[in-house]
Protein backbone atom coordinates (compact mmCIF):
# COMPACT_ATOMS: atom_id res chain seq x y z
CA UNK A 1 -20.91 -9.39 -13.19
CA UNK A 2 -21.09 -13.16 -13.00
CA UNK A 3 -23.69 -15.32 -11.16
CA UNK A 4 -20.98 -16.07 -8.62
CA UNK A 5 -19.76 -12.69 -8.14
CA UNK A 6 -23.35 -11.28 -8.05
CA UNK A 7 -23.58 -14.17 -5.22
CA UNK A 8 -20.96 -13.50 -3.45
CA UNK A 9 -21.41 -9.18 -3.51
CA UNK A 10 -24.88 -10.38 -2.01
CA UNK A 11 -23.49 -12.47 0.77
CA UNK A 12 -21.34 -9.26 1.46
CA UNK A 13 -23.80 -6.97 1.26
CA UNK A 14 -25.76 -8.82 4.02
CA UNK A 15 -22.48 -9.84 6.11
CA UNK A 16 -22.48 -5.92 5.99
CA UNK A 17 -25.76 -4.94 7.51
CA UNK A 18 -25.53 -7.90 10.17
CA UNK A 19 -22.76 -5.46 11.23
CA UNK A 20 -25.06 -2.52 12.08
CA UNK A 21 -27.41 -4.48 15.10
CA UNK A 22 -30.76 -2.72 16.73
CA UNK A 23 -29.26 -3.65 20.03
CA UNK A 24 -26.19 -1.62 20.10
CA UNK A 25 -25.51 0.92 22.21
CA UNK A 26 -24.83 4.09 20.93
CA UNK A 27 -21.27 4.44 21.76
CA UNK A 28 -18.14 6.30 20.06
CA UNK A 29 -14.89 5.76 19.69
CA UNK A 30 -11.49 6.95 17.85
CA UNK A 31 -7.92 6.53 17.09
CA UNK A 32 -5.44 9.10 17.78
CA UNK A 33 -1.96 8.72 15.44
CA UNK A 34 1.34 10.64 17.69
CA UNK A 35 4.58 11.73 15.81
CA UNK A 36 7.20 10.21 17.87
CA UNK A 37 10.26 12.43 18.01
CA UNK A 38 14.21 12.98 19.88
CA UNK A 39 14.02 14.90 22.87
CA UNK A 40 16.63 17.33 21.61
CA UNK A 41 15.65 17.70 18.57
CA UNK A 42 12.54 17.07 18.35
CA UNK A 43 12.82 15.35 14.97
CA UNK A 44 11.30 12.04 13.71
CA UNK A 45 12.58 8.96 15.90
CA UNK A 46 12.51 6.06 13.61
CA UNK A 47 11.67 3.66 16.57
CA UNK A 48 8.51 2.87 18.43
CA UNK A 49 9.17 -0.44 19.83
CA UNK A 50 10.69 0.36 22.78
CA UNK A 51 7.63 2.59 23.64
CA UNK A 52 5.32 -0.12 22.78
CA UNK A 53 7.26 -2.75 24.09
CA UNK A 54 6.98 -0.81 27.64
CA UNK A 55 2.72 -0.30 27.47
CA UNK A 56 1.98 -3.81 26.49
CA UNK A 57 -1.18 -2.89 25.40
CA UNK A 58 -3.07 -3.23 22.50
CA UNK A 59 -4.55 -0.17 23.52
CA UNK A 60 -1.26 1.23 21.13
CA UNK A 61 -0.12 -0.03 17.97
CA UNK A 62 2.50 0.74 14.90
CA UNK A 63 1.29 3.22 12.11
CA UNK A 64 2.12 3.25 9.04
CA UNK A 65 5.49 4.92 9.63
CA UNK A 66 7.99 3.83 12.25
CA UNK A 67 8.25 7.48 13.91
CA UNK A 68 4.24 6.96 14.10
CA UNK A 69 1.93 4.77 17.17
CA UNK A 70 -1.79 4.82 17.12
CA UNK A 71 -3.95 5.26 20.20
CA UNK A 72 -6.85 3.17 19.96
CA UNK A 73 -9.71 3.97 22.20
CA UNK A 74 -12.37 1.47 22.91
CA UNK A 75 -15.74 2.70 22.22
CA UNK A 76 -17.36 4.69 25.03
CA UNK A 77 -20.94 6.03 25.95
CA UNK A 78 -20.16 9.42 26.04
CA UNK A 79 -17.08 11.80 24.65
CA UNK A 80 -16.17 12.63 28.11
CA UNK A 81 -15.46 9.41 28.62
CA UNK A 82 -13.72 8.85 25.62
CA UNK A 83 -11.47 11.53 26.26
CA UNK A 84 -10.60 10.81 29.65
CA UNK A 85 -9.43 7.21 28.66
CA UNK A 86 -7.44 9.68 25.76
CA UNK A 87 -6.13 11.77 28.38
CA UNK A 88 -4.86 9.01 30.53
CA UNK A 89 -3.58 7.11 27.56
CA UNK A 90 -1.44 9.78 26.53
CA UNK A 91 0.05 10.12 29.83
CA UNK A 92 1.04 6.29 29.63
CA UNK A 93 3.00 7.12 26.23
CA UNK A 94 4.51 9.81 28.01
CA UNK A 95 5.86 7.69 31.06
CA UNK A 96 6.95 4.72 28.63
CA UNK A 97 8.90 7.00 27.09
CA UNK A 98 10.93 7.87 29.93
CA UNK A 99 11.82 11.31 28.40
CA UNK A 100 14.61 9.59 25.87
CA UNK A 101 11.83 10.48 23.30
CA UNK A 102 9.01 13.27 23.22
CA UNK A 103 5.37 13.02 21.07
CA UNK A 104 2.86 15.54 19.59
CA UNK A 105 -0.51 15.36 17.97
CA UNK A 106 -0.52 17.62 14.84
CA UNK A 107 -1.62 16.97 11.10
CA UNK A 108 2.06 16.80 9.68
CA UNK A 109 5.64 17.25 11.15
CA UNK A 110 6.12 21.27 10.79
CA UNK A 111 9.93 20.84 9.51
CA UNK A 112 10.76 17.21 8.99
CA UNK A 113 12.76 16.58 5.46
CA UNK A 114 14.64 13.22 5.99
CA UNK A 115 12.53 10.01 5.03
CA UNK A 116 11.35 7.89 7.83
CA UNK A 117 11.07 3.92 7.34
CA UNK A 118 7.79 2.14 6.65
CA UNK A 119 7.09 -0.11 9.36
CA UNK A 120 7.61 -3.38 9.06
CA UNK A 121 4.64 -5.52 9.00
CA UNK A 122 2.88 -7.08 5.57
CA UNK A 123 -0.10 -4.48 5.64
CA UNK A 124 1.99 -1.64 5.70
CA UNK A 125 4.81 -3.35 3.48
CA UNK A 126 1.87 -3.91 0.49
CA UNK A 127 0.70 -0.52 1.27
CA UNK A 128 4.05 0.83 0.50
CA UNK A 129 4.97 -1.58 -2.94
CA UNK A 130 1.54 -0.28 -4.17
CA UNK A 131 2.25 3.23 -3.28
CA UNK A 132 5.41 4.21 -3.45
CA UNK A 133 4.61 7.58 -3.54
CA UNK A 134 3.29 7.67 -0.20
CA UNK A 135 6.33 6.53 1.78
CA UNK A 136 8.13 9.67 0.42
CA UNK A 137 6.57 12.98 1.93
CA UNK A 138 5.88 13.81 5.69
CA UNK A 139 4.11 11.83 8.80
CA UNK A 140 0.36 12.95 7.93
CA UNK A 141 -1.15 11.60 11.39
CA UNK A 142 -4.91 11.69 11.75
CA UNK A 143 -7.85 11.62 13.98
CA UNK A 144 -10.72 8.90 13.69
CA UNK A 145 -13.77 8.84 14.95
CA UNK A 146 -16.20 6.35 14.97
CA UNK A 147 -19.87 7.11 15.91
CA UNK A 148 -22.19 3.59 16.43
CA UNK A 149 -25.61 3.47 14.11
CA UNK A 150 -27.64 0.87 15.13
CA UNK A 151 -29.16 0.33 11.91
CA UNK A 152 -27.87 -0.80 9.09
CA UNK A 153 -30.32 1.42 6.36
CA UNK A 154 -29.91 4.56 8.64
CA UNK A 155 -25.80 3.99 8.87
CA UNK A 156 -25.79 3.96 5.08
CA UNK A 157 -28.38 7.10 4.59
CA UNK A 158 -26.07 9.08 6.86
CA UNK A 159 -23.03 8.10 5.10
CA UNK A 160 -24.25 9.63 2.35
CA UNK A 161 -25.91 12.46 3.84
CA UNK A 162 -22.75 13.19 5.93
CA UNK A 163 -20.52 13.78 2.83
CA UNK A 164 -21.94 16.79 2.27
CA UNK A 165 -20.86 18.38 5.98
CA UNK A 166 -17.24 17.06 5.54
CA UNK A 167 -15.57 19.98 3.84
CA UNK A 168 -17.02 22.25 6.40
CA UNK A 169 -15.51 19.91 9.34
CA UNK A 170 -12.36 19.49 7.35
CA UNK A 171 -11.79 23.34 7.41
CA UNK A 172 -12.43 23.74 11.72
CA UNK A 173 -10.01 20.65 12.49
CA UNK A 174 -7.39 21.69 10.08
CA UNK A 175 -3.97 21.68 11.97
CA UNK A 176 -1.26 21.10 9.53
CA UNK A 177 -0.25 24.43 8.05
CA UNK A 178 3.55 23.16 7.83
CA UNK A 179 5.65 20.63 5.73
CA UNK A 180 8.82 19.89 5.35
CA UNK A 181 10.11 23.11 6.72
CA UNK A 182 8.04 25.66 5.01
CA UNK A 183 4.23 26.86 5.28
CA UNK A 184 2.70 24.91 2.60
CA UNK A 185 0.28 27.36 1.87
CA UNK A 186 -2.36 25.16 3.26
CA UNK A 187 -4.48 24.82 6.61
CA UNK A 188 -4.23 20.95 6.21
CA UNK A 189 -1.38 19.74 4.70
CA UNK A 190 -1.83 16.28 5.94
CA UNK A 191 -5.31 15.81 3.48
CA UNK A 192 -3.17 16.43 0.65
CA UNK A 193 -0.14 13.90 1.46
CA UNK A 194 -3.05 11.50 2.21
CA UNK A 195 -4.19 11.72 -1.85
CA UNK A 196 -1.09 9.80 -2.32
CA UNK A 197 -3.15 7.06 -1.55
CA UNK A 198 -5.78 5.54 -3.75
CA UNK A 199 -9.66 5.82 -2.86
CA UNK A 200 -9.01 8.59 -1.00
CA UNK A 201 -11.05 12.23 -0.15
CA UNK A 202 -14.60 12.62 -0.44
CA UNK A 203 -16.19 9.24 -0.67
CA UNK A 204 -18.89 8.36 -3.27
CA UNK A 205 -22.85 7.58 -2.43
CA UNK A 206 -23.98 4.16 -2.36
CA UNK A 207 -27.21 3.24 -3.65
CA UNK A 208 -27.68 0.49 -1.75
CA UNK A 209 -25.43 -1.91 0.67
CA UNK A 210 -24.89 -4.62 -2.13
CA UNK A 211 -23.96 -1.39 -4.51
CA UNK A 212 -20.56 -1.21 -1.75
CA UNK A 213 -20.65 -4.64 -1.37
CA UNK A 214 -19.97 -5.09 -5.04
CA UNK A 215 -17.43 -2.76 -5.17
CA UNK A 216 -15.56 -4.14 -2.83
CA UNK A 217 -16.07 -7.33 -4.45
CA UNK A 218 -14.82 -6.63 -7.52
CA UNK A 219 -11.46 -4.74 -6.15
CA UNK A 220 -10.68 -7.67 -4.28
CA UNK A 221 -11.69 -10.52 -7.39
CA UNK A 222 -9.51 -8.18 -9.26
CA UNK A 223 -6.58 -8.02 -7.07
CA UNK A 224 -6.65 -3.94 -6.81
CA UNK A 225 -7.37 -4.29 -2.72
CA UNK A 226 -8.19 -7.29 -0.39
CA UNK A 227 -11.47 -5.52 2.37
CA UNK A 228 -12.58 -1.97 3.05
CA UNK A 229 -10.00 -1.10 4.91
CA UNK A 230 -8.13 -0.22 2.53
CA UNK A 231 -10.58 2.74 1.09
CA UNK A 232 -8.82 5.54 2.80
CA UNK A 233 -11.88 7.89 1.99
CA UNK A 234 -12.49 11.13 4.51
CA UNK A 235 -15.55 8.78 5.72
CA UNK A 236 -16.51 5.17 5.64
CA UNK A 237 -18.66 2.80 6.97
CA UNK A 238 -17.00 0.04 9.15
CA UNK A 239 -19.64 -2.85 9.66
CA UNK A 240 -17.60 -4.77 11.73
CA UNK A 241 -17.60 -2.31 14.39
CA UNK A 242 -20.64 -1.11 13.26
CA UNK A 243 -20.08 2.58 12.98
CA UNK A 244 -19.53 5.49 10.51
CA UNK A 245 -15.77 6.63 10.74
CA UNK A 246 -14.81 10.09 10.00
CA UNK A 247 -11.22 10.50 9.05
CA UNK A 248 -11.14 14.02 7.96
CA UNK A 249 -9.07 15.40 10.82
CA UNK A 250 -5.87 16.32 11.22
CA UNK A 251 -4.64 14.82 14.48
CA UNK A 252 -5.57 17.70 17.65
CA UNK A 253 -3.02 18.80 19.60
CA UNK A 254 -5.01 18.82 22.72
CA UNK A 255 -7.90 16.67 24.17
CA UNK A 256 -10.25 19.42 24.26
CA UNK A 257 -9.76 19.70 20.48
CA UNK A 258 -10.14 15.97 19.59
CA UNK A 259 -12.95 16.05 22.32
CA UNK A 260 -14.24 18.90 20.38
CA UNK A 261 -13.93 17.48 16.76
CA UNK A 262 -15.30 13.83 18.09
CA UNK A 263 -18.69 15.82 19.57
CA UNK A 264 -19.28 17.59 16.32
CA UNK A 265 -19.39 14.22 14.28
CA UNK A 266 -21.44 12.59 17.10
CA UNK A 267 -24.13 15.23 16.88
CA UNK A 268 -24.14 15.42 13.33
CA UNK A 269 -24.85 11.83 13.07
CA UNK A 270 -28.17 12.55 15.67
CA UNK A 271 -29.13 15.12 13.79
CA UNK A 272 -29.24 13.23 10.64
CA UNK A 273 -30.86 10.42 12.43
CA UNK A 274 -33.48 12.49 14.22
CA UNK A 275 -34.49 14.22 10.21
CA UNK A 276 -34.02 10.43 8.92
CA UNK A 277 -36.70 9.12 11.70
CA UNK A 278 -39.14 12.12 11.21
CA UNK A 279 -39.58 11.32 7.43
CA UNK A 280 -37.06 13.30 5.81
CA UNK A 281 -35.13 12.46 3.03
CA UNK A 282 -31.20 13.33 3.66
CA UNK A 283 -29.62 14.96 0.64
CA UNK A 284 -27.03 13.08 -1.28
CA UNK A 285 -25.10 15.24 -3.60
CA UNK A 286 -22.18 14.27 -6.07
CA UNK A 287 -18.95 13.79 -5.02
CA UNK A 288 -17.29 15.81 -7.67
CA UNK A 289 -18.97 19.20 -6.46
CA UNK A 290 -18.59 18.33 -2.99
CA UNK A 291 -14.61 17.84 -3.95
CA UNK A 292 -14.50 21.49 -4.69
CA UNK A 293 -15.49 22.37 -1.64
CA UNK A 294 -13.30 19.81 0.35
CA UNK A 295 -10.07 21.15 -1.56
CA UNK A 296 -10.97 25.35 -0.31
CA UNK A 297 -11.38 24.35 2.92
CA UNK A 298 -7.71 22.02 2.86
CA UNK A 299 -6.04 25.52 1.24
CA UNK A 300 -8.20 28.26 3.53
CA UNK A 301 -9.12 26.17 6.52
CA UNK A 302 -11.41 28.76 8.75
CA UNK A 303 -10.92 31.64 6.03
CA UNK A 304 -12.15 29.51 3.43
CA UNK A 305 -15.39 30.38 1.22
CA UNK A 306 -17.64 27.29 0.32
CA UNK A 307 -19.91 26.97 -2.67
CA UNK A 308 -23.33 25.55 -1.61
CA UNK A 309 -23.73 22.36 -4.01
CA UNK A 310 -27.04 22.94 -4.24
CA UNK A 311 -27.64 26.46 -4.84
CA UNK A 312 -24.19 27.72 -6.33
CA UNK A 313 -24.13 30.81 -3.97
CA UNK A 314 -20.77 31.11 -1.98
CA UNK A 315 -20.73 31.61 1.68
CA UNK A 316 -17.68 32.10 4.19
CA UNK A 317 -17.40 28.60 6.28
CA UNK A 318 -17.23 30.29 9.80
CA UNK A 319 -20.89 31.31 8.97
CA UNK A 320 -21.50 27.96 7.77
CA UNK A 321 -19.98 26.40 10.59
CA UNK A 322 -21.70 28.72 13.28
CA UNK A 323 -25.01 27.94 11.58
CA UNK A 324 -23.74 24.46 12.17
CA UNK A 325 -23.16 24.53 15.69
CA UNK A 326 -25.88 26.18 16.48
CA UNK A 327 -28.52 23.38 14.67
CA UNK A 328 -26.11 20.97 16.66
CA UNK A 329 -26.71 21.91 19.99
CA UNK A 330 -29.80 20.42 21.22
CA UNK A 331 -28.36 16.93 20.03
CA UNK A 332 -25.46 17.74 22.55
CA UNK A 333 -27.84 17.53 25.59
CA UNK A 334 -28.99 14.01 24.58
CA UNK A 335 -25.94 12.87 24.21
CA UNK A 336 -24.05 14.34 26.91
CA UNK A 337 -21.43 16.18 25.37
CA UNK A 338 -22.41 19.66 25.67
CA UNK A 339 -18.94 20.50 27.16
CA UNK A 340 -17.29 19.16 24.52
CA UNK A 341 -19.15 20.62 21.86
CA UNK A 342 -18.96 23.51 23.16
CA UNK A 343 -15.16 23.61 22.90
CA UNK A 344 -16.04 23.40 18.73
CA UNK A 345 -16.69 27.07 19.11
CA UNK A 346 -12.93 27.75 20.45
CA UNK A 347 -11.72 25.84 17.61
CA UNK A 348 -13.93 27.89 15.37
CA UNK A 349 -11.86 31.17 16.86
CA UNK A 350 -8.70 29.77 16.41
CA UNK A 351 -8.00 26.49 14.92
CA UNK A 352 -4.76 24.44 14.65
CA UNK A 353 -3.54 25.35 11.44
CA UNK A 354 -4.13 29.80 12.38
CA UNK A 355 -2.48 28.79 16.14
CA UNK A 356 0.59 27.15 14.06
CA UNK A 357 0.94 30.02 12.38
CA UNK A 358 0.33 32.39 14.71
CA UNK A 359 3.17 30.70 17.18
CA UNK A 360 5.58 29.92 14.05
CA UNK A 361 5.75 34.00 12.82
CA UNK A 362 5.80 35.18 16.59
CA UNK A 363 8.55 33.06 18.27
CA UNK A 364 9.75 30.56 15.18
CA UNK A 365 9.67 26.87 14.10
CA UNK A 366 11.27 25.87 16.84
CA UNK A 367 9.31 27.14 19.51
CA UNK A 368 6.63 25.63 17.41
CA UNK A 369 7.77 21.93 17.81
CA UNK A 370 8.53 22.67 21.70
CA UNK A 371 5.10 23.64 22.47
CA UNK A 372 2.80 21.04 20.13
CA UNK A 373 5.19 18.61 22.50
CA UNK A 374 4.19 20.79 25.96
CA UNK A 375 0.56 20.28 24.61
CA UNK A 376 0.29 17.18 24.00
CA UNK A 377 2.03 15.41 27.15
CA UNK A 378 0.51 18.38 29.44
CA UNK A 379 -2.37 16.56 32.14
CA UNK A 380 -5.12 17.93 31.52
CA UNK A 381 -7.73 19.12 34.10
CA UNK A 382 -10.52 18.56 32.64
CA UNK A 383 -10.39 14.63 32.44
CA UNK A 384 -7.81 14.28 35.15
CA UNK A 385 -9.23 11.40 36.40
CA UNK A 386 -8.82 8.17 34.14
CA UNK A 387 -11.84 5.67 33.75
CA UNK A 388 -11.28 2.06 34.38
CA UNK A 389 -11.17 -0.25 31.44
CA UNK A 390 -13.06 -3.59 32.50
């Protein structure tokens, strides 16, 4: 690396950890990507803007695809919070819509086989001349969450340390068992239509923050991609929100699924911290094993069985996950989402991707696409009541 390049990685680096302050709060937040379909059909509507035109809110944006919108919640204190704003958010998709189209919040379109336009704007345009591949096959729609880490030294140890937990996550929010008209023979087939992007699944460990600072340096000096956000890894650091984002999930039908998924990355992160501020030194194992792992649990979701990286001996996930839960709860009282991890344990009984299923051989495809629609514009008691954005 040159003296100016070594310079400038450095200035990054730093820019970086400014990013994670001691005085932040420690909030979470998340995006939410909806299919946007016909009424009748309940196929891919290759039009947002007159949804988006009628919220006026950059509270919802395009996606990638123009059958796509993103729901971007503003970070909250607690989960409850976060999904009541989700709740109420959804509701205002659903009244802008004014029934000419319908949405639902799944991992893929079950039985979508007609391409659907990129939208137009220049990310999303150099996204799609650098990857045509990835404009070709389904509308995989995610969920994001973004847990705050108020320092910058702990944010980057639990990056690392989280890695190792992601294939077990990725197997209880799996909820994209279908693609283009067929059961793909996956529980997520959203994680593999996402590998047609570059820099994608498990991340890799950084050393240190100039070690991602000059890797991210030298893919923009060499023209292969301008910032990091544009490494579409299963979990990154974002310094200018200063937070860890997990991207593993497949979008969740309900809010008491993403509420769910959101409360098991938020007490995973104060677990981590907890071990991290008692001494302990969080593991960091390699990516490639860890891969292994992530690519059972997109093929067996909840049925899947994990190899431990560490000692080789294989172990069904739903014990790993129950062990999981159960180390998890005592963060959930500090952080006030008890409820909400608590609904991980329905999602450990039946996930997305074994209710698609189960819905799709009893009553059929279509019934399938009528009732991810009934779930995801149905009110929902539990966060009736929205909170007020300031």
């Amino acid at each position: 690396m040159t003296a100016s390049r070594q310079s400038s990685a450095a200035a990054l680096a730093e820019w970086y950890r400014q990013g994670y302050c001691a005085d932040s709060p420690p909030t979470v937040g998340l995006e939410e990507e909806l299919i946007v379909v016909e009424s009748d059909s309940l196929q891919p509507v290759e039009s947002v803007d007159p949804i988006l035109g009628a919220l006026g809110d950059n509270m919802f944006v395009p996606e990638f695809r123009t059958a796509q919108l993103e729901i971007v919640i503003p970070p909250r204190l607690t989960i409850a919070d976060l999904a009541r704003e989700l709740a109420f958010a959804r509701g205002r998709v659903v009244e802008a819509a004014q029934g000419m189209t319908r949405v639902f919040a799944a991992g893929t379109h079950p039985c979508s086989t007609r391409p659907v336009r990129v939208t137009n704007l220049p990310r999303y345009r150099r996204i799609a001349s650098e990857c045509p591949c990835a404009t070709r096959r389904g509308l995989p729609s995610g969920l994001h969450v973004h847990i705050a880490i108020a320092d910058a030294d702990a944010a980057l140890a639990i990056h690392n340390a989280c890695r190792t937990w992601l294939p077990v996550l990725t197997a209880i929010a799996a909820n994209s068992p279908f693609s283009d008209g067929s059961d793909s023979g996956l529980a997520s087939a959203r994680l593999k239509l996402t590998e047609d992007l570059p820099r994608s699944g498990i991340p890799p460990a950084f050393e240190s923050w100039l070690d991602l600072a000059a890797f991210v340096s030298w893919g923009a000096h060499g023209g292969l991609f301008p910032d990091m956000s544009y490494l579409w890894w299963d979990l990154r650091l974002r310094p200018e929100y200063g937070t860890l984002e997990f991207r593993f999930a497949d979008a969740q039908t309900t809010v008491d699924a993403s509420a769910a998924v959101a409360a098991m990355c938020q007490t995973l992160v104060a677990s981590l911290r907890a071990q991290l501020d008692a001494g302990m030194q969080l593991p960091i194992l390699p990516t490639h094993v860890l891969a292994e792992n992530r690519w059972r649990a997109i093929r067996d979701g909840l049925d899947a069985v994990l190899v431990d990286p560490v000692t080789g001996v294989a172990e069904q996930v739903r014990d790993m996950l129950t062990r999981l839960l159960l180390e998890l709860e005592p963060y959930a009282i500090e952080a006030s989402c008890v409820d909400e991890l608590a609904g991980a344990w329905l999602l450990l009984a039946e996930n997305g991707a074994v209710r698609q299923r189960t819905v799709a051989k009893t009553a059929g495809i279509d019934d399938l696409l009528r009732l991810l629609v009934e779930e995801t514009e149905r009110p929902t008691l539990r966060y009736s009541r929205p909170l007020i954005t300031p």
